[in-house]
Protein backbone atom coordinates (compact mmCIF):
# COMPACT_ATOMS: atom_id res chain seq x y z
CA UNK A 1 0.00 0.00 0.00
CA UNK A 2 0.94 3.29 -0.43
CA UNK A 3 1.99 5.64 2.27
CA UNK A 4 -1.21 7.27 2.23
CA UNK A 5 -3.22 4.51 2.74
CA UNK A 6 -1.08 3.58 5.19
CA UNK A 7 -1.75 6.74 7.18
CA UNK A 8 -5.41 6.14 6.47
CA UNK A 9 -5.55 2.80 8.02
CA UNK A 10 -3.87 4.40 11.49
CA UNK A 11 -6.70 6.85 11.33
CA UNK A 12 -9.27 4.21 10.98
CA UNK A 13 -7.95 1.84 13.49
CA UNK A 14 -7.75 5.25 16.04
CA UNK A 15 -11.77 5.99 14.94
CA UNK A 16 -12.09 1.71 15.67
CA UNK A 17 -10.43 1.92 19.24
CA UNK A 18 -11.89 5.03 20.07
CA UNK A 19 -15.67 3.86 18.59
CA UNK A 20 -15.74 1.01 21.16
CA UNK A 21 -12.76 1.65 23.78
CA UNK A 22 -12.74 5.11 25.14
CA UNK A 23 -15.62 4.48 27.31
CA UNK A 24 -18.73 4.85 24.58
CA UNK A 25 -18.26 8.30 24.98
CA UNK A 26 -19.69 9.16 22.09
CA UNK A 27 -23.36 8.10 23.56
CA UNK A 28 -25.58 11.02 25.14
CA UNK A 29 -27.67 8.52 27.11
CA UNK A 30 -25.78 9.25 30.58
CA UNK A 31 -28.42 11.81 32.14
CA UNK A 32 -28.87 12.18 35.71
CA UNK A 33 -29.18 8.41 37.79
CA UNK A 34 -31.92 6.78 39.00
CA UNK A 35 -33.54 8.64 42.20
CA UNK A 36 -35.64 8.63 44.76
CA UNK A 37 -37.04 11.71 47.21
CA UNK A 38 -35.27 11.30 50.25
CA UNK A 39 -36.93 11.10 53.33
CA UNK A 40 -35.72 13.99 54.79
CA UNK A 41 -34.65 17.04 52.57
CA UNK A 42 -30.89 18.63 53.56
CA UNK A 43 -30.23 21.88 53.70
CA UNK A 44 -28.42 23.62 50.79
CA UNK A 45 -26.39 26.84 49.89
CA UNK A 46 -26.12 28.29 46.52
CA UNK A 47 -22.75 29.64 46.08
CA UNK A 48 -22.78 31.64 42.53
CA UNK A 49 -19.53 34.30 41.35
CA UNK A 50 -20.22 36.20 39.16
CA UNK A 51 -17.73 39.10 37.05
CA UNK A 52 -19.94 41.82 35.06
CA UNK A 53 -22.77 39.24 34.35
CA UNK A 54 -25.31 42.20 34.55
CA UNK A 55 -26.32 41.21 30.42
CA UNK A 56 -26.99 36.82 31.37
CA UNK A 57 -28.25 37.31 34.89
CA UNK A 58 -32.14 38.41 33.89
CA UNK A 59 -32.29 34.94 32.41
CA UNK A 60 -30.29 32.90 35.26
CA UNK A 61 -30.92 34.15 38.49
CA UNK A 62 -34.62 34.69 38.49
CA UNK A 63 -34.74 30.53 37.87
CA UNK A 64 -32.47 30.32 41.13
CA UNK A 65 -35.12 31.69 43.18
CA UNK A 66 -37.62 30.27 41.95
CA UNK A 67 -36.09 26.94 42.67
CA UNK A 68 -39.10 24.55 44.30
CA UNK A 69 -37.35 22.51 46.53
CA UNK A 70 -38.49 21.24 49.63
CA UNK A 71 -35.66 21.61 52.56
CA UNK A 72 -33.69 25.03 53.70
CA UNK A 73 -32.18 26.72 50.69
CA UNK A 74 -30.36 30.27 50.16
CA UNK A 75 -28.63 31.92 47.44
CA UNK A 76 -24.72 33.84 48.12
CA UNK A 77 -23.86 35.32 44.83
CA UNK A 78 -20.36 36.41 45.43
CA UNK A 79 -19.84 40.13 43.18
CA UNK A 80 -16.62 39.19 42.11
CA UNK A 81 -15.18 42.89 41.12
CA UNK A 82 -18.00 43.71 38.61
CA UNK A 83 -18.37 47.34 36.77
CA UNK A 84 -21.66 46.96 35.11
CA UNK A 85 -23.25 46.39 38.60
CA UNK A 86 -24.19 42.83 38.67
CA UNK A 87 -24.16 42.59 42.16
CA UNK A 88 -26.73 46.01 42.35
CA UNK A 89 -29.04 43.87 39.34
CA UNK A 90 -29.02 40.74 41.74
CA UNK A 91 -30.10 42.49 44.77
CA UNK A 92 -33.43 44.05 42.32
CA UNK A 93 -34.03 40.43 40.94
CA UNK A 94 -34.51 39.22 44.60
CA UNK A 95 -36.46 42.16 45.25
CA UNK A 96 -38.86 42.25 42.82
CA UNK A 97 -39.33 38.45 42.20
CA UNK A 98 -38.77 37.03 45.14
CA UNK A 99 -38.05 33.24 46.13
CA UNK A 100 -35.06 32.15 47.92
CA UNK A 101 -33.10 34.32 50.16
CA UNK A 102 -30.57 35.70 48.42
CA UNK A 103 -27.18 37.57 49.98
CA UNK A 104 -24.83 39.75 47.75
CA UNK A 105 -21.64 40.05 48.83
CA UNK A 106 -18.02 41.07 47.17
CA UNK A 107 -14.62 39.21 48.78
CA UNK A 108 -12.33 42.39 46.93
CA UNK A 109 -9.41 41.64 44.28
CA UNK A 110 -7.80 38.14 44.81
CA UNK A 111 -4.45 37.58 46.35
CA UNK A 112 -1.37 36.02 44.36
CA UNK A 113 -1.89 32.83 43.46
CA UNK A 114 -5.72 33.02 43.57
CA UNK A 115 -7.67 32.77 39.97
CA UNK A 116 -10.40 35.54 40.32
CA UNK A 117 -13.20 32.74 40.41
CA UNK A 118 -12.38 30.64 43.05
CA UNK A 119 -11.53 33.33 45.33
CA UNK A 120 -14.93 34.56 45.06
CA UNK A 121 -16.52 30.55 45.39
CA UNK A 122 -13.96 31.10 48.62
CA UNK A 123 -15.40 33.90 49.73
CA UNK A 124 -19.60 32.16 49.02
CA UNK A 125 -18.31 29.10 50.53
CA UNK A 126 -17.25 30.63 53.96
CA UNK A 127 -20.62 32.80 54.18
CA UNK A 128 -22.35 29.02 53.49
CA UNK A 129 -20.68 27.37 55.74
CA UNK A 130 -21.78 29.79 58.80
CA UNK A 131 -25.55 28.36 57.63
CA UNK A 132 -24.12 24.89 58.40
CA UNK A 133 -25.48 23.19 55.18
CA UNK A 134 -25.13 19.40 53.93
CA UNK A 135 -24.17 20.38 50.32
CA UNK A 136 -23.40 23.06 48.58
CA UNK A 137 -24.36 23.67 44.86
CA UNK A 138 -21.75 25.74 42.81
CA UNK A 139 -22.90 27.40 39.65
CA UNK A 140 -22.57 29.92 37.09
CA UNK A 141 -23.95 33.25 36.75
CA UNK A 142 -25.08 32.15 33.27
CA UNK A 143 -26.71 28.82 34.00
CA UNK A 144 -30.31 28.60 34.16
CA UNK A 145 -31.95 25.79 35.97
CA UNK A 146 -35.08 24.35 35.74
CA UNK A 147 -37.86 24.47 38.97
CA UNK A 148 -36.92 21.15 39.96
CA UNK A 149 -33.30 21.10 39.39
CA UNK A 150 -31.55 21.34 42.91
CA UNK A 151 -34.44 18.81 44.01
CA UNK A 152 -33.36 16.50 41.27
CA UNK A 153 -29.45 17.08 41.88
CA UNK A 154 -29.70 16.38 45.78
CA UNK A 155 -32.37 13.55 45.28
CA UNK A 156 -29.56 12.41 42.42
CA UNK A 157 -26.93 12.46 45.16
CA UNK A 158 -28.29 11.40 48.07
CA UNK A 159 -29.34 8.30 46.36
CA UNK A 160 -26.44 7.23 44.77
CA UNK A 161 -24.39 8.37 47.82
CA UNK A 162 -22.35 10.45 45.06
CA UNK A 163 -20.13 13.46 46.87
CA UNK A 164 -20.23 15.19 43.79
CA UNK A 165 -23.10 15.13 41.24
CA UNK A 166 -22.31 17.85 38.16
CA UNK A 167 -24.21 18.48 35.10
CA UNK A 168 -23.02 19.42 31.89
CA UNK A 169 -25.28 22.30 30.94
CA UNK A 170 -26.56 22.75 27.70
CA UNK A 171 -25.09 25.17 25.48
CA UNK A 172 -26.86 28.02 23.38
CA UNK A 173 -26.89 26.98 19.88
CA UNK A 174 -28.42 29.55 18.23
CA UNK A 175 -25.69 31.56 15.34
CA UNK A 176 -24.38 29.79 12.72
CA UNK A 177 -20.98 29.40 14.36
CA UNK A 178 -22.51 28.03 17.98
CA UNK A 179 -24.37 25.23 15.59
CA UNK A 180 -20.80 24.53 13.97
CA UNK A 181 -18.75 24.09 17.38
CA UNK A 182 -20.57 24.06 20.39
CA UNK A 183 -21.97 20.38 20.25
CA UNK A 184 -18.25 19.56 19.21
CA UNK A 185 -16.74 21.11 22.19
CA UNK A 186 -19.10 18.34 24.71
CA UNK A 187 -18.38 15.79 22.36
CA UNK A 188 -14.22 16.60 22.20
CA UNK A 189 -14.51 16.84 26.21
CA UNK A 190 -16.68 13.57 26.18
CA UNK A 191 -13.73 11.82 24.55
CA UNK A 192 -11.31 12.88 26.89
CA UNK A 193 -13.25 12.15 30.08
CA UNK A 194 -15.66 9.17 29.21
CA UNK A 195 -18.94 9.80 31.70
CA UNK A 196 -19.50 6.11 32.31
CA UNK A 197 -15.72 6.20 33.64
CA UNK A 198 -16.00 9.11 35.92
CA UNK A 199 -18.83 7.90 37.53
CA UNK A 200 -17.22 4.57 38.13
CA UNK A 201 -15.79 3.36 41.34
CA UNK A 202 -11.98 2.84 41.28
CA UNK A 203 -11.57 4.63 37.62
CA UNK A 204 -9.01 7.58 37.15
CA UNK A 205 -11.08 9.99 35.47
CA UNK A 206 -12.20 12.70 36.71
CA UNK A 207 -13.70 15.65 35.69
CA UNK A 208 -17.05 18.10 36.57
CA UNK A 209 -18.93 20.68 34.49
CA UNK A 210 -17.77 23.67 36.70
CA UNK A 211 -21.69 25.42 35.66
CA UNK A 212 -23.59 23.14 38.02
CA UNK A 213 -21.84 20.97 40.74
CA UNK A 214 -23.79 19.60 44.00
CA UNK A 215 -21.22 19.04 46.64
CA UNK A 216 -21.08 18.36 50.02
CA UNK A 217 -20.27 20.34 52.12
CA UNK A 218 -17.97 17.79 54.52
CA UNK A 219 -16.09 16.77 51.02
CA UNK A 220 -15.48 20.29 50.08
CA UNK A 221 -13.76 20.66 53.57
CA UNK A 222 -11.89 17.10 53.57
CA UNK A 223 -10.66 18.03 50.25
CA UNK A 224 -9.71 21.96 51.07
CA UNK A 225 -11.88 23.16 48.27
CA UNK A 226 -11.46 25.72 46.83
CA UNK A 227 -8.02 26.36 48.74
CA UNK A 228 -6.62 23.17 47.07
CA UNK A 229 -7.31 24.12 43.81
CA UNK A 230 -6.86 27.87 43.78
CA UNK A 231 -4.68 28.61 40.81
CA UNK A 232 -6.30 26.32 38.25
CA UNK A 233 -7.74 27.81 35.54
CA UNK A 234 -9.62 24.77 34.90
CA UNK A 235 -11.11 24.39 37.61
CA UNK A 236 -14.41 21.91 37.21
CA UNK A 237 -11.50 19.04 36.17
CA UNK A 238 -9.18 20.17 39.27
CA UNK A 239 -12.23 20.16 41.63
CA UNK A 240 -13.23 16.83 40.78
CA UNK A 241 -9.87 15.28 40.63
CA UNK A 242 -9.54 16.80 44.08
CA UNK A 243 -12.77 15.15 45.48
CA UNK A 244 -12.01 11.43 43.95
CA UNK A 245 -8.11 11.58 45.18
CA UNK A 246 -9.64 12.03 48.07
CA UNK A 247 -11.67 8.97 48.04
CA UNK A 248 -15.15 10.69 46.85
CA UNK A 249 -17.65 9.46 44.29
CA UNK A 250 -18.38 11.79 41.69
CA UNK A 251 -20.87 11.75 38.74
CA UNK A 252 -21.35 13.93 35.67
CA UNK A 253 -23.71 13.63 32.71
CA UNK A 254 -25.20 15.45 30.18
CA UNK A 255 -28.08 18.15 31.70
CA UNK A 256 -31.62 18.03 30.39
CA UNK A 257 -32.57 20.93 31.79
CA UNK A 258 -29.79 22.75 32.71
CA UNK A 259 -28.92 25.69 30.32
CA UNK A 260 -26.21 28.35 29.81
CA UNK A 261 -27.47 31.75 28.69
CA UNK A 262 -24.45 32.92 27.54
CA UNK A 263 -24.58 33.96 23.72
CA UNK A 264 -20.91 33.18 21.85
CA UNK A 265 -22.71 34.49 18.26
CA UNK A 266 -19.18 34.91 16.86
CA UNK A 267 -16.14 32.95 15.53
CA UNK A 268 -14.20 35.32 17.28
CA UNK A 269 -16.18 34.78 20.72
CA UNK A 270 -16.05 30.80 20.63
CA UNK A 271 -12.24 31.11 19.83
CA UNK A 272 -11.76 33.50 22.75
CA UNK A 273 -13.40 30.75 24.77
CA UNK A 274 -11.50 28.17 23.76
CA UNK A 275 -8.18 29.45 23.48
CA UNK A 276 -8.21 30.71 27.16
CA UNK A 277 -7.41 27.36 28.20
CA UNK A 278 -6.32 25.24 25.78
CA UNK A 279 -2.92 25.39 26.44
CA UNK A 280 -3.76 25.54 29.96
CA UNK A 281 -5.11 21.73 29.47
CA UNK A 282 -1.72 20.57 28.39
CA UNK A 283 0.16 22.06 31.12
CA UNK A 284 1.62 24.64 29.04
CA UNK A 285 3.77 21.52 27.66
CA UNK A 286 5.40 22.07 24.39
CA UNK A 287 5.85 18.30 23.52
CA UNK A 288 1.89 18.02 24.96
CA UNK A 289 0.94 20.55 22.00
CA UNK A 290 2.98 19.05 19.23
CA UNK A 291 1.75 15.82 20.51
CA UNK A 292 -1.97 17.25 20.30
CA UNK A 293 -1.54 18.67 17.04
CA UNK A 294 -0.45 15.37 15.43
CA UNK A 295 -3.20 14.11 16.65
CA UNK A 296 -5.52 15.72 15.89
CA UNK A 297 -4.40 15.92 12.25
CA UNK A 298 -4.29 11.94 12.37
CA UNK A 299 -7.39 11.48 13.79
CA UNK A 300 -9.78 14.37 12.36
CA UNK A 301 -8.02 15.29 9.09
CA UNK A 302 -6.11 12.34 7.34
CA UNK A 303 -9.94 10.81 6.73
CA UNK A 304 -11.25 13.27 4.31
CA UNK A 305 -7.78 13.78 3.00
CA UNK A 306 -7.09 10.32 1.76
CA UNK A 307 -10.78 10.04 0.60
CA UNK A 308 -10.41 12.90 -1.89
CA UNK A 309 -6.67 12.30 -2.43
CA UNK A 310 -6.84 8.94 -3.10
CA UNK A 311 -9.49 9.72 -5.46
CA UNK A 312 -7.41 11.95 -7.16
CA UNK A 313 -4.47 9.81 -7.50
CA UNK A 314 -6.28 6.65 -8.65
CA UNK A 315 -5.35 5.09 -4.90
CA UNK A 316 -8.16 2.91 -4.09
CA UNK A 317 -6.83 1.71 -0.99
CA UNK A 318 -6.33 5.10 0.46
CA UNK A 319 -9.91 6.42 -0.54
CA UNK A 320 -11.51 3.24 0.98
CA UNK A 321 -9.63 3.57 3.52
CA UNK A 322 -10.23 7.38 4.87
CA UNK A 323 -14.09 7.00 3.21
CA UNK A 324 -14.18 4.55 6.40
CA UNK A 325 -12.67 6.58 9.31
CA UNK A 326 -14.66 9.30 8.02
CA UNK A 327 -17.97 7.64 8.31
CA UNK A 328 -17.00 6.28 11.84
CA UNK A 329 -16.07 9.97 12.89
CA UNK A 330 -19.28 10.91 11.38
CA UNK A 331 -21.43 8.40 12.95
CA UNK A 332 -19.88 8.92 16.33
CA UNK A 333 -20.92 12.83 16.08
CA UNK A 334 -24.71 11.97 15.02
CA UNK A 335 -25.87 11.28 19.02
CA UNK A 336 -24.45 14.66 19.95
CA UNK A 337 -25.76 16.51 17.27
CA UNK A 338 -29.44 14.87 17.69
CA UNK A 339 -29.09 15.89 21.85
CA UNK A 340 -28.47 19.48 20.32
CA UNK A 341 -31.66 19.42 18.15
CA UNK A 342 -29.21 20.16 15.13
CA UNK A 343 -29.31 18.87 11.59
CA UNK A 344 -27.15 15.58 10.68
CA UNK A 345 -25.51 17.40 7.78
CA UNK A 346 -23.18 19.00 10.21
CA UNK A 347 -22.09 15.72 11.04
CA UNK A 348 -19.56 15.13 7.92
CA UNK A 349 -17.71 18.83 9.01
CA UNK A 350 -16.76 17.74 12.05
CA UNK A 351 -12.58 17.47 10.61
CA UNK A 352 -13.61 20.98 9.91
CA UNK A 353 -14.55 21.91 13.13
CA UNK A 354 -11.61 19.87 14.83
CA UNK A 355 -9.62 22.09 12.31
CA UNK A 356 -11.04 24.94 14.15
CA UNK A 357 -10.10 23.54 17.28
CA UNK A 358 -6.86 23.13 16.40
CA UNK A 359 -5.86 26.19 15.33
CA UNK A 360 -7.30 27.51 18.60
CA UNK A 361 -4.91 25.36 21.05
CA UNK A 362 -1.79 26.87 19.08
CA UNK A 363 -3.32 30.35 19.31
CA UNK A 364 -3.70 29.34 23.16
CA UNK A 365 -0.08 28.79 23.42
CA UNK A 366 1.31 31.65 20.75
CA UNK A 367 -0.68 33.56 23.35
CA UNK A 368 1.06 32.08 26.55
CA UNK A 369 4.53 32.91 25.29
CA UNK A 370 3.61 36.38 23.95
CA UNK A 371 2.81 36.91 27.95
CA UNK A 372 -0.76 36.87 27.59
CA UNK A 373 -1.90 33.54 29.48
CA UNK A 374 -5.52 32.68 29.98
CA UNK A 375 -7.22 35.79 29.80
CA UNK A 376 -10.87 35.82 30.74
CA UNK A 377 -13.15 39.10 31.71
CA UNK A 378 -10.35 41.61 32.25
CA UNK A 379 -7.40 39.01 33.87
CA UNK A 380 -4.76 37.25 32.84
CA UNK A 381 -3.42 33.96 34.44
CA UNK A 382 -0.14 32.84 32.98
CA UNK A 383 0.99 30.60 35.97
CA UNK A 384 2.78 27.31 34.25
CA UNK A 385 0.72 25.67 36.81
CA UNK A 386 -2.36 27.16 36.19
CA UNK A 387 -4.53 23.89 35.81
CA UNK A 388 -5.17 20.56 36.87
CA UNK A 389 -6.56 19.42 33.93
CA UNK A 390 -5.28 15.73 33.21
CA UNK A 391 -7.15 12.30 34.38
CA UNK A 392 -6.52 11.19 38.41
C-alpha cells in the first residue's frame, strides 16, 4: 500500500479503538441516575460568582429563586469585582421576584496565586458554611436551571451516595458558528473524560462541568476546596480530581434541563473561549501541543484527506480507507448533534470543526509565550501551573 493509505488505516484503526474503547463516549444517554425523594430534605447553599454578568443574569438568576425545593435553601452570589453592577441587578431580581433568600456580597481583588473565580466561590463558601449546610451547589452566573433542578441534583446524590453530582449544561446553539462548534466542544470533552468512567468506582477519570456541581459540604472541607485548587484555571476538572483523590464518588452527565445563557454568536467569541485554556489543558507543555496537534491531524483530518486524495491519484486503498474513518467519525458525532436538536448534515464537518479547534490550542499557546496567558473578563493567568486538567 501506499503511504497514504497507510496513514489512512492508522486513522481508521484510532476511529475503531476510540468507537468502542474510550468508554462509549460518544453516547448522550448518561443523564442524571436513578432517584428517589429522600426522606428527609438537607439543607443547601447556593454559592454563585459572578464578574460583570449584569447582560446573562435576567435569564439565570430569576430561575435560582424560583427553585421549588423542599428543605432550607439560600442563594450567596459572590460580586466578584463587577463594573456593570451585577451585584446592584441581583439584589433588584430578589427584590422584585422574590423566592429564595438571596445575599450579595463582594470578597475584593484576589491575592497572588488566587484565579479571580475561586476566590470569590472562597469567599460564598465561607458565608455558606456559617448556615451549616449538607451540600453546597456551585454554579454559574449564566446557568439557568429548571424548577426542579436542585431537588433532582440532591435527590440524584443522596441516592447514589455520590459526593459530587455535576451536570453538563446545555449550550446556546443559536448563530451559525454556535451550531458549527458548540456540540463539538461536549463531544471533544466527552472523549477525553468518558462519563460512564468518571462515575465509576476505582476509575481515574475525573472531571465536573464547573456550571452546576452539587457538593457536600464535609467533602469540600476534607478536600480543602477551593483552597486546594486555587490557581487552576480549569477548575471543574481540578475540583473533581480533588474530590475522587480524596476517596469521593463523583458523577457527571449530560443536563436536560440545565442551560447556559451565555450567547458566543461569533467565531471570534467561541475562539476566545477556547483558546483561554487550551494550552492551559496541556500544562503549558510544548511536547503536549505538538503531541496534540499530530493528533488531531491523524485522527480528524487524514480521513477526508485520503478520501479525496486517493481519489485523485487513482489510490483505491487510500480512498476506501479514509471514506471509512470518516464515516466512523461521522457516525460517532450523530448522538451529539441529535441531543443538540441540530441537523445531521453537520455531522460530515466535524474534521472541519476539529480544524477549528486546532488552530485555537496553538493560538492558546502563541498567546502564553507572547505573555498573555488565559485571559478571561479583564485578567490574565499565565501561571505554568495554572490547571489541573489531566485524568486522576
Amino acid at each position: 500500500m501506499s503511504t497514504l493509505a497507510w496513514t489512512a488505516a492508522v486513522s481508521l484503526a484510532a476511529w475503531l479503538w476510540l468507537l468502542l474503547c474510550q468508554g462509549f463516549f460518544w453516547r448522550t444517554d448518561v443523564r442524571l441516575p436513578a432517584r428517589r425523594d429522600p426522606d428527609d430534605w438537607p439543607s443547601v447553599c447556593v454559592v454563585v460568582p459572578a464578574r460583570d454578568e449584569a447582560a446573562v443574569l435576567p435569564e439565570s438568576l430569576p430561575s435560582l429563586l424560583a427553585q421549588d425545593y423542599p428543605g432550607r435553601a439560600e442563594i450567596f452570589l459572590v460580586d466578584d469585582g463587577s463594573s456593570d453592577g451585577t451585584g446592584e441587578l441581583a439584589r433588584e431580581l430578589a427584590r422584585t421576584r422574590g423566592g429564595l433568600p438571596l445575599t450579595v456580597d463582594s470578597p475584593g481583588e484576589p491575592p497572588a496565586g488566587w484565579t479571580g473565580k475561586l476566590w470569590a466561590v472562597r469567599h460564598g463558601v465561607e458565608l455558606a458554611r456559617a448556615r451549616g449546610p449538607e451540600y453546597l451547589l456551585l454554579t454559574d452566573a449564566d446557568i439557568a436551571h429548571a424548577p426542579d433542578s436542585l431537588r433532582e441534583l440532591v435527590a440524584a446524590a443522596r441516592t447514589g451516595g455520590f459526593d459530587a453530582v455535576s451536570l453538563m449544561a446545555r449550550l446556546r446553539v443559536e448563530s451559525p458558528w454556535e451550531r458549527l462548534v458548540v456540540p463539538a466542544f461536549v463531544y471533544f470533552f466527552a472523549q477525553l473524560y468518558p462519563f460512564r468512567r468518571i462515575g465509576r468506582k476505582g476509575a481515574r477519570t475525573a472531571a465536573a462541568a464547573g456550571g452546576c456541581v452539587l457538593l457536600r459540604a464535609d467533602t469540600a472541607e476534607r478536600a480543602r476546596i477551593p483552597d486546594a485548587i486555587r490557581h487552576a484555571v480549569i477548575d471543574d476538572v481540578a475540583l473533581a480530581r480533588a474530590v475522587k483523590g480524596g476517596g469521593g464518588h463523583i458523577w457527571l452527565g449530560l443536563a436536560e434541563r440545565v442551560d447556559s445563557v451565555r450567547p458566543y454568536p461569533r467565531l471570534h467569541d467561541l475562539w476566545r473561549m477556547v483558546s483561554r485554556s487550551a494550552y492551559a489543558q496541556l500544562r503549558h507543555n510544548p511536547l503536549l501541543l505538538l503531541g496534540t496537534v499530530l493528533g488531531l491531524a491523524m485522527v480528524y483530518l487524514v480521513p477526508p484527506v485520503a478520501l479525496f486524495a486517493g481519489l485523485g491519484a487513482g489510490s483505491a486503498g487510500a480512498a476506501v480507507l479514509g471514506g471509512l474513518a470518516w464515516l466512523v467519525m461521522t457516525g460517532t458525532y450523530v448522538p451529539m448533534l441529535r441531543y443538540y436538536g441540530q441537523p445531521l448534515w453537520l455531522a460530515p464537518l466535524l474534521p472541519f470543526t476539529a480544524f477549528l479547534y486546532l488552530l485555537m490550542t496553538v493560538d492558546s499557546a502563541v498567546q502564553h509565550y507572547r505573555g498573555r496567558g488565559a485571559a478571561w473578563k479583564g485578567r490574565t493567568y499565565t501561571r505554568p501551573d495554572a490547571v489541573v486538567g489531566e485524568e486522576s
